[in-house]
Protein backbone atom coordinates (compact mmCIF):
# COMPACT_ATOMS: atom_id res chain seq x y z
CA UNK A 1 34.34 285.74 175.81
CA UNK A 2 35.67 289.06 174.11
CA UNK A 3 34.79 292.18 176.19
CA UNK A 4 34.88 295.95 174.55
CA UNK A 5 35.29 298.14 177.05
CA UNK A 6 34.64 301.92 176.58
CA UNK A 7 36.07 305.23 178.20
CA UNK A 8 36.44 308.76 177.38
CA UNK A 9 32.78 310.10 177.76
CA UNK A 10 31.68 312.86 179.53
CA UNK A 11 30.04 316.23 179.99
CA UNK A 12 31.00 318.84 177.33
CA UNK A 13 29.99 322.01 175.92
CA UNK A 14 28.49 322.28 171.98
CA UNK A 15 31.73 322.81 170.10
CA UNK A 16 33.87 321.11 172.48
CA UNK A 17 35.68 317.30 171.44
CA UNK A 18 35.61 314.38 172.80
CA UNK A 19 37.74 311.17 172.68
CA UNK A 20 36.35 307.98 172.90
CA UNK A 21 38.61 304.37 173.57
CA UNK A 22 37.06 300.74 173.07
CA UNK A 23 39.79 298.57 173.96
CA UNK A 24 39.04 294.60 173.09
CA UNK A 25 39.76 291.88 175.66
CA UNK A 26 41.49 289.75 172.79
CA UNK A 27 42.83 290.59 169.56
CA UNK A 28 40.96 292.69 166.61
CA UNK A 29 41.19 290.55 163.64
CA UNK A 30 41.74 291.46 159.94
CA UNK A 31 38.15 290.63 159.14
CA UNK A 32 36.60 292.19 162.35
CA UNK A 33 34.98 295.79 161.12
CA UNK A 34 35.03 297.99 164.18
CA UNK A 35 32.04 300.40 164.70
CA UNK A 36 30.72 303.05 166.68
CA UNK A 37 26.42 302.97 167.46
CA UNK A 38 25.02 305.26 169.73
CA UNK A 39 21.19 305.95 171.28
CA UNK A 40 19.71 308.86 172.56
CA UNK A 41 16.61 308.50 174.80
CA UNK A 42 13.73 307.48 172.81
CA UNK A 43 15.39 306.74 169.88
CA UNK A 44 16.56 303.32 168.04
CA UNK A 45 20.54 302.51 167.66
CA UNK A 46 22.33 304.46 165.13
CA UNK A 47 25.79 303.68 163.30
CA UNK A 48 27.57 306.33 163.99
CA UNK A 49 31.00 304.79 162.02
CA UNK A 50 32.56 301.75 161.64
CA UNK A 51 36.21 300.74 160.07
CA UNK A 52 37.57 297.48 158.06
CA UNK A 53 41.03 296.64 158.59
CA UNK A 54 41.67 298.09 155.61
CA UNK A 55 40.82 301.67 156.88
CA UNK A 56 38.06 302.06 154.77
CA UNK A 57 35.37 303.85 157.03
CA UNK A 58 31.63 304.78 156.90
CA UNK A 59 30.36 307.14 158.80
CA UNK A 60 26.48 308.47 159.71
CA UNK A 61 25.63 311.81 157.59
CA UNK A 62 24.91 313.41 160.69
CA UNK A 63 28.43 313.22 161.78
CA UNK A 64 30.97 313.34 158.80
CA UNK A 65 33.87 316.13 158.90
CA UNK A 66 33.11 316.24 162.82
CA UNK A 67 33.72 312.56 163.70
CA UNK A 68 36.95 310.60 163.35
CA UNK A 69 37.55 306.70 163.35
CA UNK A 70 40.54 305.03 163.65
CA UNK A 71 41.70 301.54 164.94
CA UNK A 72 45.24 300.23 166.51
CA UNK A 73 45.16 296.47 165.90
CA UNK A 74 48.08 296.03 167.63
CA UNK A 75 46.68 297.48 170.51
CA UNK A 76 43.25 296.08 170.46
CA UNK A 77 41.83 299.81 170.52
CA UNK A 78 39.12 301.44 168.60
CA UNK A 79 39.03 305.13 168.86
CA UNK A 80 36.29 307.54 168.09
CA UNK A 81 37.55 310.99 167.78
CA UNK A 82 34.48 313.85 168.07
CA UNK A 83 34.98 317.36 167.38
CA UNK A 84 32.44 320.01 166.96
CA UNK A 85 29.93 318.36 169.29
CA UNK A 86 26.32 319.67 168.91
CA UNK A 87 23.56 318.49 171.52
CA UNK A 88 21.98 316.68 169.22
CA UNK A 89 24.98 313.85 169.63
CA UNK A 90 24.40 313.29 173.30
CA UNK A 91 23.19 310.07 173.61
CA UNK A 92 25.03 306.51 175.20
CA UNK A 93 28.22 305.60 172.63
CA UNK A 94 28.66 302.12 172.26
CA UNK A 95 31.52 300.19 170.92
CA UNK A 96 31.00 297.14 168.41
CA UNK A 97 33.19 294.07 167.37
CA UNK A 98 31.27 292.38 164.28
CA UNK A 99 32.62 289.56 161.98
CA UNK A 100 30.37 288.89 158.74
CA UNK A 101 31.76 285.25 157.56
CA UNK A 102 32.22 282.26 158.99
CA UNK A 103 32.78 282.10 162.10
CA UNK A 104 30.13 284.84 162.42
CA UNK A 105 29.97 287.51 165.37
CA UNK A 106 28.97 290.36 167.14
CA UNK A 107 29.94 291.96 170.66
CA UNK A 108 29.10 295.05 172.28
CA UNK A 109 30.55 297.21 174.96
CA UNK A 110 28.55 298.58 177.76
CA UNK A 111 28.23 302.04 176.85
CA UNK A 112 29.42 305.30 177.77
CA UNK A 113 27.35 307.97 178.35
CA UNK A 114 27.90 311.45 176.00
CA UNK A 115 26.70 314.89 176.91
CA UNK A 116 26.97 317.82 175.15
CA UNK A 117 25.28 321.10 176.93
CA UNK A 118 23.92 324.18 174.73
């Protein structure tokens, strides 16, 4: 059973950074894309990004030229790199592992909790 485990989330001021780790229990495969969701109270799951092996990324509107994604395959890390935090992104950051072709999947981490104060 792959676990994503997450880390790096905290309390921070608006305009303050943040960096959040997923790191995968087994290996991140060429075809897995990597992806960042978070929810705020009261509110559905959001993409927030996502990467291919390929480094092509996708990111929310809400977050592009404050957010960075990035992946170390050989390390089985996802990173999330947040700069420019507003309050509006507090919400519970959670790390994703999906596969779209055969043999489909889709893991999630546990969450860690973001804050940013006005």
């Amino acid at each position: 059973q792959v676990q994503l485990v997450e880390s790096g989330g905290g309390l921070v001021q608006a305009g303050g950074s943040l960096r959040l780790s997923c790191a995968a229990s087994g290996r991140i495969f060429s075809l897995d894309v990597m992806g960042w969701y978070r929810q705020a109270p009261g509110k559905q799951r959001e993409l927030v990004a996502a990467i291919t092996s390929g480094g092509s990324t996708n990111y929310a509107d809400s977050v592009k030229g404050r957010f960075t994604i990035s992946r170390d395959d050989a390390k089985n890390t996802v990173y999330l790199q947040m700069n420019s935090l507003k309050p509006e992104d507090t919400a519970v950051y959670y790390c994703n592992k999906e596969r779209k072709s055969y043999p489909k999947y889709n893991y999630w981490g546990q969450g860690t909790q973001v804050t940013v104060s006005s």
